[in-house]
N, C-alpha and C. Protein backbone atom coordinates (compact mmCIF):
# COMPACT_ATOMS: atom_id res chain seq x y z
N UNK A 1 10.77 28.56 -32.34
CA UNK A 1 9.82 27.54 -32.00
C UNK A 1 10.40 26.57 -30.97
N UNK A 2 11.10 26.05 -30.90
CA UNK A 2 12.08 25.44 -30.07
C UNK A 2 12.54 25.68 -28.95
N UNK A 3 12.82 26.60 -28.98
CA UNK A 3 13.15 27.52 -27.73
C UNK A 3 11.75 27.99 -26.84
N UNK A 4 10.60 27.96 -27.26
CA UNK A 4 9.37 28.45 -26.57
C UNK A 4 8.62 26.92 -26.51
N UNK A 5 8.98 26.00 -26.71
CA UNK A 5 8.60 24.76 -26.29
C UNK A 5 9.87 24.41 -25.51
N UNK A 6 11.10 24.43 -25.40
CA UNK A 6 12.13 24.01 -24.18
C UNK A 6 11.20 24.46 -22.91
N UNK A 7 11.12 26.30 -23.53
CA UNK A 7 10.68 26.85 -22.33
C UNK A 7 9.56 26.69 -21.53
N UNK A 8 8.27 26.39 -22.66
CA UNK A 8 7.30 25.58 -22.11
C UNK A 8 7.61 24.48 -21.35
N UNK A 9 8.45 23.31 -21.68
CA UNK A 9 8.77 22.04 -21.06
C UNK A 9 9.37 22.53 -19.65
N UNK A 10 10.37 23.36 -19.18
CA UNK A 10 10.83 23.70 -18.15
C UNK A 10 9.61 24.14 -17.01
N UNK A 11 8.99 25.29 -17.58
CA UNK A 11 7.72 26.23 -16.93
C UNK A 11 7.06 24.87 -16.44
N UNK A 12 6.67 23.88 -17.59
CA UNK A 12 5.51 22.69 -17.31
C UNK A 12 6.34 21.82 -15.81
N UNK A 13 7.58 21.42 -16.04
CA UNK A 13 8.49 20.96 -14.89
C UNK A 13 8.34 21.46 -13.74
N UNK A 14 8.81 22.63 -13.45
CA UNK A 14 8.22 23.57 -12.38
C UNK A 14 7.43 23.26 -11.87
N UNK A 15 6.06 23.34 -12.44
CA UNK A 15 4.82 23.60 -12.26
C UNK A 15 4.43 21.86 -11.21
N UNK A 16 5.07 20.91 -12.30
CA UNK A 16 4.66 19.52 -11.86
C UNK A 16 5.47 18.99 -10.42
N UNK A 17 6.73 19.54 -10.64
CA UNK A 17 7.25 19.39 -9.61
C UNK A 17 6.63 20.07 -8.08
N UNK A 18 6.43 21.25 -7.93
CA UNK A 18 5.52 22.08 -7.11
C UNK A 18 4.08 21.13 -6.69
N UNK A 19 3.48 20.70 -8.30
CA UNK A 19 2.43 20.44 -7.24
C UNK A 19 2.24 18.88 -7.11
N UNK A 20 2.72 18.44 -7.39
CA UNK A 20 3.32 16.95 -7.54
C UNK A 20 4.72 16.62 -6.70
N UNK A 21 4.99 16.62 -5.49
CA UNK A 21 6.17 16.71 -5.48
C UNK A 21 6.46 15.11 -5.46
N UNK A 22 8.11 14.83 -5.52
CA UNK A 22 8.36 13.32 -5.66
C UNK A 22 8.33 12.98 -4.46
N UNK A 23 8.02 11.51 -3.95
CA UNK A 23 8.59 10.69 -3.07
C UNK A 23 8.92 9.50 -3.64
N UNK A 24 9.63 9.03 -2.18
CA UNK A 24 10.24 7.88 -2.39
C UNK A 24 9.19 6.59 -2.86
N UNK A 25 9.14 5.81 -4.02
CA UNK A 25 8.32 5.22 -4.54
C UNK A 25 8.72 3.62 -3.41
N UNK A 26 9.70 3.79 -3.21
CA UNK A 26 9.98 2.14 -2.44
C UNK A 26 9.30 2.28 -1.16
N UNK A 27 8.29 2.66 -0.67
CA UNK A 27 7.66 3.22 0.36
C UNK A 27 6.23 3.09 0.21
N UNK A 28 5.77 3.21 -1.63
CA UNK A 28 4.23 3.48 -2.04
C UNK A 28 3.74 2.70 -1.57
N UNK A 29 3.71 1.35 -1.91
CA UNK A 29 2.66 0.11 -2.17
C UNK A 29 3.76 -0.87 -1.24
N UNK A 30 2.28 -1.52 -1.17
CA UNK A 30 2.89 -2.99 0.05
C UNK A 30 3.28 -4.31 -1.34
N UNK A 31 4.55 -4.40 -2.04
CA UNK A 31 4.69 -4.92 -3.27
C UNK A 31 6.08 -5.22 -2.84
N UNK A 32 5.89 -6.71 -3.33
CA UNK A 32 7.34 -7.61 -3.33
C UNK A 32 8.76 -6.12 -4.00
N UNK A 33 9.88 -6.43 -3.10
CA UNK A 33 10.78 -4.83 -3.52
C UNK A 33 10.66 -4.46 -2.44
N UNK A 34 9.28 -3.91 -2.23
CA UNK A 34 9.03 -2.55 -0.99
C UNK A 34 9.28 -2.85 0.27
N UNK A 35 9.49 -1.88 0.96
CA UNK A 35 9.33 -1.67 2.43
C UNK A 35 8.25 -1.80 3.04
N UNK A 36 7.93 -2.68 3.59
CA UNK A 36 6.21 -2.51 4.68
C UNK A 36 6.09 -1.77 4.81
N UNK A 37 4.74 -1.31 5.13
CA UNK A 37 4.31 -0.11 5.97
C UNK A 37 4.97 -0.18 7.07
N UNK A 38 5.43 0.77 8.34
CA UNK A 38 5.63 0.77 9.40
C UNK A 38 4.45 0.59 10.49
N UNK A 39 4.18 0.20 11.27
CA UNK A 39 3.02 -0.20 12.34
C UNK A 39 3.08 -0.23 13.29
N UNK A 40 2.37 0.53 14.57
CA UNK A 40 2.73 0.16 16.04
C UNK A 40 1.13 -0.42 16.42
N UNK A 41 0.97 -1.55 16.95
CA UNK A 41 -0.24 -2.17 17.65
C UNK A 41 -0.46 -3.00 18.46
N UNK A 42 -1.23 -2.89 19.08
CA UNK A 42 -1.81 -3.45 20.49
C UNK A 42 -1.75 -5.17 20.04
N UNK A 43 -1.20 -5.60 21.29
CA UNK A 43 -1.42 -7.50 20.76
C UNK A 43 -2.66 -7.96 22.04
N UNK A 44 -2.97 -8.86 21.88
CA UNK A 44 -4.16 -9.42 22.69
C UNK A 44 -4.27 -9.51 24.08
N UNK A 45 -2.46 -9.37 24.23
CA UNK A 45 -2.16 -9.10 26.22
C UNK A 45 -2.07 -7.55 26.21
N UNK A 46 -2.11 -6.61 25.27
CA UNK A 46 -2.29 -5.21 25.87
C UNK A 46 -0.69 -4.78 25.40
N UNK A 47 0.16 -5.55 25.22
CA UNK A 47 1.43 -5.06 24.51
C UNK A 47 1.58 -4.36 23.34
N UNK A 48 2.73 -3.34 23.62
CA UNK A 48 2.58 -2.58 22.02
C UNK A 48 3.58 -3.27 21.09
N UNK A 49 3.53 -3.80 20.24
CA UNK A 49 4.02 -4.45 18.77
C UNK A 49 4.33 -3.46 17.80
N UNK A 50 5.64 -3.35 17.93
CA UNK A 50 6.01 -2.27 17.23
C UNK A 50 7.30 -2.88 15.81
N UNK A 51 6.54 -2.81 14.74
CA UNK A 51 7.07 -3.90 13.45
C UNK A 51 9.16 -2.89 13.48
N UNK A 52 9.44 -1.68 13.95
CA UNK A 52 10.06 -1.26 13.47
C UNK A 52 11.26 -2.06 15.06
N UNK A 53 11.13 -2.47 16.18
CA UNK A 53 11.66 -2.67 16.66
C UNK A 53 12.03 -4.36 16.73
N UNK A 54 11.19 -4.95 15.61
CA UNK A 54 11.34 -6.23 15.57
C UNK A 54 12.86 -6.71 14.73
N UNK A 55 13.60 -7.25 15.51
CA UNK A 55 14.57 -8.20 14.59
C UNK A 55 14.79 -9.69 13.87
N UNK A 56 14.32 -10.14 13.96
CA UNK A 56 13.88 -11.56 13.39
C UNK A 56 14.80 -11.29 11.62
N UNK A 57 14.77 -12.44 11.23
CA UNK A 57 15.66 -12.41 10.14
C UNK A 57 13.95 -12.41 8.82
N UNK A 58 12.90 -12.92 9.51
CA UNK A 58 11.89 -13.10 8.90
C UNK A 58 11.11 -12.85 9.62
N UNK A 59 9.80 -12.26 9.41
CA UNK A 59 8.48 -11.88 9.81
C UNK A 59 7.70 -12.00 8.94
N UNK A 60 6.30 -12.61 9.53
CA UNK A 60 5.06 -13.61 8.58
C UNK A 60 4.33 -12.34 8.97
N UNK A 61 3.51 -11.65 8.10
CA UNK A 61 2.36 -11.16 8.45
C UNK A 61 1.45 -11.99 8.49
N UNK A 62 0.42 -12.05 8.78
CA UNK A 62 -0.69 -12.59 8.26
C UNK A 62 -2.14 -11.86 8.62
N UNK A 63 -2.78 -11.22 7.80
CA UNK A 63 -3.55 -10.38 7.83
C UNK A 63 -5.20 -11.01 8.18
N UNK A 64 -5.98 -11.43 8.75
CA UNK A 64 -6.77 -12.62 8.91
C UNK A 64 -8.04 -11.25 10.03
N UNK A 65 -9.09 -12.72 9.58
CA UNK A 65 -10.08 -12.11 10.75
C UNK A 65 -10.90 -13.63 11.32
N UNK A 66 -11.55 -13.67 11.81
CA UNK A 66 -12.17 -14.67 12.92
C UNK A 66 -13.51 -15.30 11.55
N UNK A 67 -14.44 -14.69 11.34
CA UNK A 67 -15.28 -14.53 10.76
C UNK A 67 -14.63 -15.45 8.89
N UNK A 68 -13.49 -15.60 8.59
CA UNK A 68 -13.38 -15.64 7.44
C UNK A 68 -12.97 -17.21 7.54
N UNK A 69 -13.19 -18.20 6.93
CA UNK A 69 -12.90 -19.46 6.65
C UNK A 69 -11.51 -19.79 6.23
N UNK A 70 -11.27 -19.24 5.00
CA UNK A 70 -9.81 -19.66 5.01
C UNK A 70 -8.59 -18.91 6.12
N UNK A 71 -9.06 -17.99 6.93
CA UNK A 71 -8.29 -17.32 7.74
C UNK A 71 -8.13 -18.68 8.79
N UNK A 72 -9.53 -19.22 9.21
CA UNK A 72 -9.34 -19.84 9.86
C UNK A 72 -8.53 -21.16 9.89
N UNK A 73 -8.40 -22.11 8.54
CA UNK A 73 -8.00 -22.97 8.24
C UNK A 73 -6.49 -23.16 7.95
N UNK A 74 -6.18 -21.87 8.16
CA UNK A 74 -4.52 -21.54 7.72
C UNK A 74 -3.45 -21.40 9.15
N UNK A 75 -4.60 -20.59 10.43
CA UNK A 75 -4.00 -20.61 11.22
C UNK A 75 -3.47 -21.75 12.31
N UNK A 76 -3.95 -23.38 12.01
CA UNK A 76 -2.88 -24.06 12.91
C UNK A 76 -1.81 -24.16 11.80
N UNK A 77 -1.49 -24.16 10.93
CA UNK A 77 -0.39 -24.08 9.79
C UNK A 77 0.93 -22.86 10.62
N UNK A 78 0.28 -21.57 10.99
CA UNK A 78 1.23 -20.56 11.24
C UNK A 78 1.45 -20.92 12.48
N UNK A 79 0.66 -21.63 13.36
CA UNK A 79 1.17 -22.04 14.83
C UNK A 79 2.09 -23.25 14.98
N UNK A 80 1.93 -24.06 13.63
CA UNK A 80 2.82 -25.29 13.73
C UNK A 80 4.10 -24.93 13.27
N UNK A 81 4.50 -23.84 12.03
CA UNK A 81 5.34 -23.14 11.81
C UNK A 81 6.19 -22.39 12.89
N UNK A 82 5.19 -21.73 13.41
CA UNK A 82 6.13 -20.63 14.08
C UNK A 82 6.93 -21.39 15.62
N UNK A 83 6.50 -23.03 15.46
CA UNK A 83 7.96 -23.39 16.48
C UNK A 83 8.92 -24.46 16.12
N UNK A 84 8.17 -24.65 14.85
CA UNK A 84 10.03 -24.99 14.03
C UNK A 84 11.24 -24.16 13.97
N UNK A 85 10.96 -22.84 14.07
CA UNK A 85 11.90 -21.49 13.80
C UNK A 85 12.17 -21.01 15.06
N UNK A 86 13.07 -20.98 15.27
CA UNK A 86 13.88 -19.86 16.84
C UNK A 86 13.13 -18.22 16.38
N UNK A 87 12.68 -17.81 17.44
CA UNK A 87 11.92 -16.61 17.27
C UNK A 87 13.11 -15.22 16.58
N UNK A 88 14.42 -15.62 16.99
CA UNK A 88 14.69 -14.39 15.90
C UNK A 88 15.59 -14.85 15.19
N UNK A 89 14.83 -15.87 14.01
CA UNK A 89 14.92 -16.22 13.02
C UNK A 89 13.54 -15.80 12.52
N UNK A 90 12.38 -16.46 13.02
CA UNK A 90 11.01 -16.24 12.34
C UNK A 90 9.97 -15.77 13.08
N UNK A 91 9.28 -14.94 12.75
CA UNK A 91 8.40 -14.48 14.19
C UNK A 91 6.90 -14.39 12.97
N UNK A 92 5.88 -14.55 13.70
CA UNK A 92 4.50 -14.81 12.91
C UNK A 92 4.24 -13.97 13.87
N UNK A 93 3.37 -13.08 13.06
CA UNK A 93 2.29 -12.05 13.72
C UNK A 93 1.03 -12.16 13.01
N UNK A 94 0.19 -12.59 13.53
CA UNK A 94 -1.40 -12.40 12.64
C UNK A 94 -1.78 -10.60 13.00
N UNK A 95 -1.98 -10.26 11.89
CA UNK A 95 -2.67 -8.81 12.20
C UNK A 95 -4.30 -9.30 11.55
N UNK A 96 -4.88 -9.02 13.02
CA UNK A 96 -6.54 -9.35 13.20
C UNK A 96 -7.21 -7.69 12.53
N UNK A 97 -8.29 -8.15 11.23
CA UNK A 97 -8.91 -7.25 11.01
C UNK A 97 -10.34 -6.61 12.08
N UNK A 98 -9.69 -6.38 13.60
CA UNK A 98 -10.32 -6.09 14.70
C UNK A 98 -11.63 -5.12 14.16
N UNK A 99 -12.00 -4.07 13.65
CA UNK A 99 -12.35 -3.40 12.96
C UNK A 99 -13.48 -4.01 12.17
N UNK A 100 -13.39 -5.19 11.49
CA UNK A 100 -14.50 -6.06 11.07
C UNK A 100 -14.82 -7.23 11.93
N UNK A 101 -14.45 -7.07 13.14
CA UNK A 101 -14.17 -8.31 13.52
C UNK A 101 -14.75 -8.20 15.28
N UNK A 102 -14.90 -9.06 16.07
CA UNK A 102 -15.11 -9.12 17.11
C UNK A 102 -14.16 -9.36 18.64
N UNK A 103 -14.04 -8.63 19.32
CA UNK A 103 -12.42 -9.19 20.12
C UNK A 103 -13.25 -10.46 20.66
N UNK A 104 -14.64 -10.38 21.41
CA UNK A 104 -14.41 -11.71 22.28
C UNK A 104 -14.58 -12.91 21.40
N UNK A 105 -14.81 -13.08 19.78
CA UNK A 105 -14.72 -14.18 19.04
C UNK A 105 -13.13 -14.23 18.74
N UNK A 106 -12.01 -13.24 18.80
CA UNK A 106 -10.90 -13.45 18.59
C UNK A 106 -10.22 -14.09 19.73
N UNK A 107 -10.23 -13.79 20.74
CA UNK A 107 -9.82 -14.04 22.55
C UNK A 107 -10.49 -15.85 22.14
N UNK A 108 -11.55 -16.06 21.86
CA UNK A 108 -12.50 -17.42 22.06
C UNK A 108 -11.33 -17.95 20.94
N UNK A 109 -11.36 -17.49 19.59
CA UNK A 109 -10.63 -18.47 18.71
C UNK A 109 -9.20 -18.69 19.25
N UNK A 110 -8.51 -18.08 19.47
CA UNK A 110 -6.71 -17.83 20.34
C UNK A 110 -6.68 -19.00 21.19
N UNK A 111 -7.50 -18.91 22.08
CA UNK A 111 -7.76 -19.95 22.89
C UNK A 111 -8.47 -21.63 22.42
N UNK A 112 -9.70 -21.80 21.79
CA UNK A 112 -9.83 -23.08 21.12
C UNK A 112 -8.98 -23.21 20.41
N UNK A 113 -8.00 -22.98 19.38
CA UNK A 113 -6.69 -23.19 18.64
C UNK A 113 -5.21 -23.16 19.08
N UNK A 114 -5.31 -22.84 20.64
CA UNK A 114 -3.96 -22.69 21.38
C UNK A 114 -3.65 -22.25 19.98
N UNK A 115 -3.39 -21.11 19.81
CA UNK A 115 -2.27 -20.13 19.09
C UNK A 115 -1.72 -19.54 19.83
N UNK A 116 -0.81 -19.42 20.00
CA UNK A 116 0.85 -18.83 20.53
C UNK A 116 1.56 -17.67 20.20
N UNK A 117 1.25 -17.29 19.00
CA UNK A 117 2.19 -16.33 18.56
C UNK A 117 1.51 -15.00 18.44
N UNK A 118 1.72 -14.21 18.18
CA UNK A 118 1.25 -12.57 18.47
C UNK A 118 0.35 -12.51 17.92
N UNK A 119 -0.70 -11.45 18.50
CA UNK A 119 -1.79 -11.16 17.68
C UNK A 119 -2.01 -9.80 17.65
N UNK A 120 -1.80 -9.60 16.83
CA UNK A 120 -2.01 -7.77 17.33
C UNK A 120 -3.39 -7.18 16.27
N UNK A 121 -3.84 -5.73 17.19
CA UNK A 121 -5.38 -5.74 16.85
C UNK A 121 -5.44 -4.59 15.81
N UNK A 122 -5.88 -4.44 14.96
CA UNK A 122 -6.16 -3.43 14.05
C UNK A 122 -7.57 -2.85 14.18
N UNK A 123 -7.69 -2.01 15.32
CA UNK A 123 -9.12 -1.66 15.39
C UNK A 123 -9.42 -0.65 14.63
N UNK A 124 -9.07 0.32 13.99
CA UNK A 124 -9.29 1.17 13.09
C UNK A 124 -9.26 0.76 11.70
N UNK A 125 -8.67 -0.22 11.21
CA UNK A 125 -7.99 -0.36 10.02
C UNK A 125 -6.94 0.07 9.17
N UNK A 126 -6.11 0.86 9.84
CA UNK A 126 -5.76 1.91 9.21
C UNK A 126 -4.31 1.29 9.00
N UNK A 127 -4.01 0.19 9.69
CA UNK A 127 -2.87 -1.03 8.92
C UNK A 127 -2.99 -2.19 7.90
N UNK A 128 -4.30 -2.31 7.99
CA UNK A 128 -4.92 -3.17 6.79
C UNK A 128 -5.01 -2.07 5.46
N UNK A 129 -5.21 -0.23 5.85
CA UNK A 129 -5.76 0.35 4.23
C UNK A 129 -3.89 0.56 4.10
N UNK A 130 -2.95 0.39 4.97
CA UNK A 130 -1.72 0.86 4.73
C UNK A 130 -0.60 -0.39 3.35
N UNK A 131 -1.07 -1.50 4.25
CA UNK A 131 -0.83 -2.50 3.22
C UNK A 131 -2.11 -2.98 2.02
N UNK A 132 -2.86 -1.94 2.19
CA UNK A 132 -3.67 -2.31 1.13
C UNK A 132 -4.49 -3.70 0.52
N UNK A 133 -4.85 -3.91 2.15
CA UNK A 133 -5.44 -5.61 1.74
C UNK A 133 -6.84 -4.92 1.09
N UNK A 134 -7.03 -5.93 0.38
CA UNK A 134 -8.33 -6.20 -0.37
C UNK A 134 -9.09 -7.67 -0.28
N UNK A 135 -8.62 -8.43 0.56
CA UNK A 135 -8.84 -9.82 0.54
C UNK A 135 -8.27 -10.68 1.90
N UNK A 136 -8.93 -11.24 2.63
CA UNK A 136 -9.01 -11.71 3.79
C UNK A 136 -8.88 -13.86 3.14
N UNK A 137 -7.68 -14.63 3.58
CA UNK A 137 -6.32 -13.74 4.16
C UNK A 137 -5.17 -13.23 3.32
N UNK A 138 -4.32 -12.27 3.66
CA UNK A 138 -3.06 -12.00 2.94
C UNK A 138 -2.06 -11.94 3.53
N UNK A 139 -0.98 -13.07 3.27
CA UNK A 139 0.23 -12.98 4.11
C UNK A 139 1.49 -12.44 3.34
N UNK A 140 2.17 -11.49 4.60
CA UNK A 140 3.22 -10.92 3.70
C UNK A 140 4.42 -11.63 4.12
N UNK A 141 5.58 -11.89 3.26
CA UNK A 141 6.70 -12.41 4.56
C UNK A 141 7.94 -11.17 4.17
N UNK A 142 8.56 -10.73 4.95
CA UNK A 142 9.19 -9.64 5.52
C UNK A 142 10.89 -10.26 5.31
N UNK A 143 11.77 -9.54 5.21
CA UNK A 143 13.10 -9.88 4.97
C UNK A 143 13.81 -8.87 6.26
N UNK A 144 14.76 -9.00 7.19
CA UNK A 144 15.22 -8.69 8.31
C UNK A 144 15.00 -6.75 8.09
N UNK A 145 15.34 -6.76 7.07
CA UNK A 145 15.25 -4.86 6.58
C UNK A 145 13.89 -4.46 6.45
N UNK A 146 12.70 -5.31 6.80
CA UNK A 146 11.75 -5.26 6.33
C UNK A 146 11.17 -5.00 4.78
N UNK A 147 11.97 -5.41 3.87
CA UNK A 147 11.31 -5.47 2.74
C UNK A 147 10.28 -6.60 2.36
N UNK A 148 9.75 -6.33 1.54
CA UNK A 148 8.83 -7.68 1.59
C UNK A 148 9.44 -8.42 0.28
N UNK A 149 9.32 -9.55 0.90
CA UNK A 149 10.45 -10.72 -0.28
C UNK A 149 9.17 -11.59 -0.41
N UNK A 150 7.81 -11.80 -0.28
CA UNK A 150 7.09 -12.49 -0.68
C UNK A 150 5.57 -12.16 -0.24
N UNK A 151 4.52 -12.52 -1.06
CA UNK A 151 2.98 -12.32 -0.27
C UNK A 151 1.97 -13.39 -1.39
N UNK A 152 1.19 -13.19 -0.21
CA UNK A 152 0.00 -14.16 -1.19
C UNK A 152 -1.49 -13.57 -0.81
N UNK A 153 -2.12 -13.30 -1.21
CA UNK A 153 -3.33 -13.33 -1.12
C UNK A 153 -4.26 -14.35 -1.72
N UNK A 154 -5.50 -14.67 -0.38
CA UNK A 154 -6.03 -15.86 -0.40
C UNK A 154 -4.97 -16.65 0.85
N UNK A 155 -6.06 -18.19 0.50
CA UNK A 155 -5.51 -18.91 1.23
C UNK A 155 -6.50 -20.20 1.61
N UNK A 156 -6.43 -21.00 2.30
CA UNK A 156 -5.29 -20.94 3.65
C UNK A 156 -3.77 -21.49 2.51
N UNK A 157 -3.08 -20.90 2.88
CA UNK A 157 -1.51 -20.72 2.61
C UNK A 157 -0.72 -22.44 3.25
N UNK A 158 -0.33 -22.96 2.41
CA UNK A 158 0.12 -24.38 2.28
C UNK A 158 1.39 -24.10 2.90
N UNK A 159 1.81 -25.11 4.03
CA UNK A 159 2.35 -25.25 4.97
C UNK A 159 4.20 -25.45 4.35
N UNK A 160 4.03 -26.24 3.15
CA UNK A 160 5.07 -26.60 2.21
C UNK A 160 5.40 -24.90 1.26
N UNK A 161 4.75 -24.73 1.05
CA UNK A 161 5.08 -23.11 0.50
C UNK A 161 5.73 -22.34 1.66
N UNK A 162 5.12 -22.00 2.27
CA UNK A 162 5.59 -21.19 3.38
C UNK A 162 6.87 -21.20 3.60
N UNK A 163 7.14 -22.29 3.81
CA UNK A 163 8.55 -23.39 4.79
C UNK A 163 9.41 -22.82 3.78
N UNK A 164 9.07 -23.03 2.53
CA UNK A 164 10.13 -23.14 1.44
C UNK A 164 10.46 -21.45 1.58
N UNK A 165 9.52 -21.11 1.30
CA UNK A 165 9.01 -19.27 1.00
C UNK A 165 10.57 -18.63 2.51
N UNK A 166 10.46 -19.01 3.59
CA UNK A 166 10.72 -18.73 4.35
C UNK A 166 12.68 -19.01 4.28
N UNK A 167 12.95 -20.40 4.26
CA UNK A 167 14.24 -20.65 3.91
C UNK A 167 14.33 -20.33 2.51
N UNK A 168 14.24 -19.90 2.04
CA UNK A 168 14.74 -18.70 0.91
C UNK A 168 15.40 -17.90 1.41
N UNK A 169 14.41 -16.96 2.15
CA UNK A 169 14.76 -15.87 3.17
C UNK A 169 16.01 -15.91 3.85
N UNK A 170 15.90 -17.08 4.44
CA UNK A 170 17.22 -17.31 5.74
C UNK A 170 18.51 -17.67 4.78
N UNK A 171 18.28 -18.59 3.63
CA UNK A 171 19.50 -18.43 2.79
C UNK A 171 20.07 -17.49 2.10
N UNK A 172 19.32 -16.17 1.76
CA UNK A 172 19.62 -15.22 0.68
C UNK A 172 20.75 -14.75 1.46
């Protein structure tokens, strides 16, 4: 009996392994631990933004669209932020949910808000289903290896959190 249940358990192994195979789980989900997704995208001057060539000791996602209220109310917060910090120390990227969203209301908001810092466009979505937003806004903050050492969903995201959220980062 024992022996034809080992053997079952092995056969069943096999079987799961084959059609299940493993991956690397630090890769699955966009979750404090993990690794970001990787991303290459267009920013609002036509540049490619490529998250894997960025060095900064910190990187702000911020996942936002034009159309959403607290997206809007958060972003002079990330523009007043992002020039307290030497850029490779902290670099803010809004990733625009382009896709739900409109470019010439994004181009119009960039400009009435003098925002400064990158914007890069997600016209497919297919970096918003990668980090798995469900909620407009969600900011991730990024650790130099790109792991993610913090996120919030919702917002607008308090200027005193952030700051703190951030020199964490630079002290660890």
């Amino acid at each position: 009996m024992s022996i034809g249940t080992a053997l079952l358990s092995l056969l069943w192994l096999g079987f799961s392994t084959y059609w299940f195979p493993p991956h690397n789980d630090r890769y699955m989900a966009p979750k404090t631990g993990f690794i970001a997704p990787h991303f290459e995208l267009t920013t609002l001057n036509g540049e490619t933004l490529d998250l894997a060539q960025i060095q900064a000791q910190v990187v702000i996602l911020n996942f936002w669209a034009t159309w959403c209220p607290p997206c809007r109310a958060e972003m002079p917060t990330f523009e007043r932020l992002s020039h307290e910090f030497e850029p490779d120390q902290v670099l803010f990227i809004g990733v625009n949910a382009t896709f739900q969203d409109n470019l010439s209301n994004i181009h119009q908001f960039m400009r009435e808000n003098n925002i400064t810092f990158p914007v890069v466009l997600d016209f497919d979505g297919k970096v918003s289903r990668a980090y798995q937003i469900q909620a407009f806004p969600t900011t991730f903050l990024l650790a130099r290896d790109k792991s993610i050492r913090s996120m919030m969903i919702g917002g607008p995201v308090l200027a005193a959190w952030l700051r703190s959220e951030i020199e964490q980062i630079l002290n660890h």
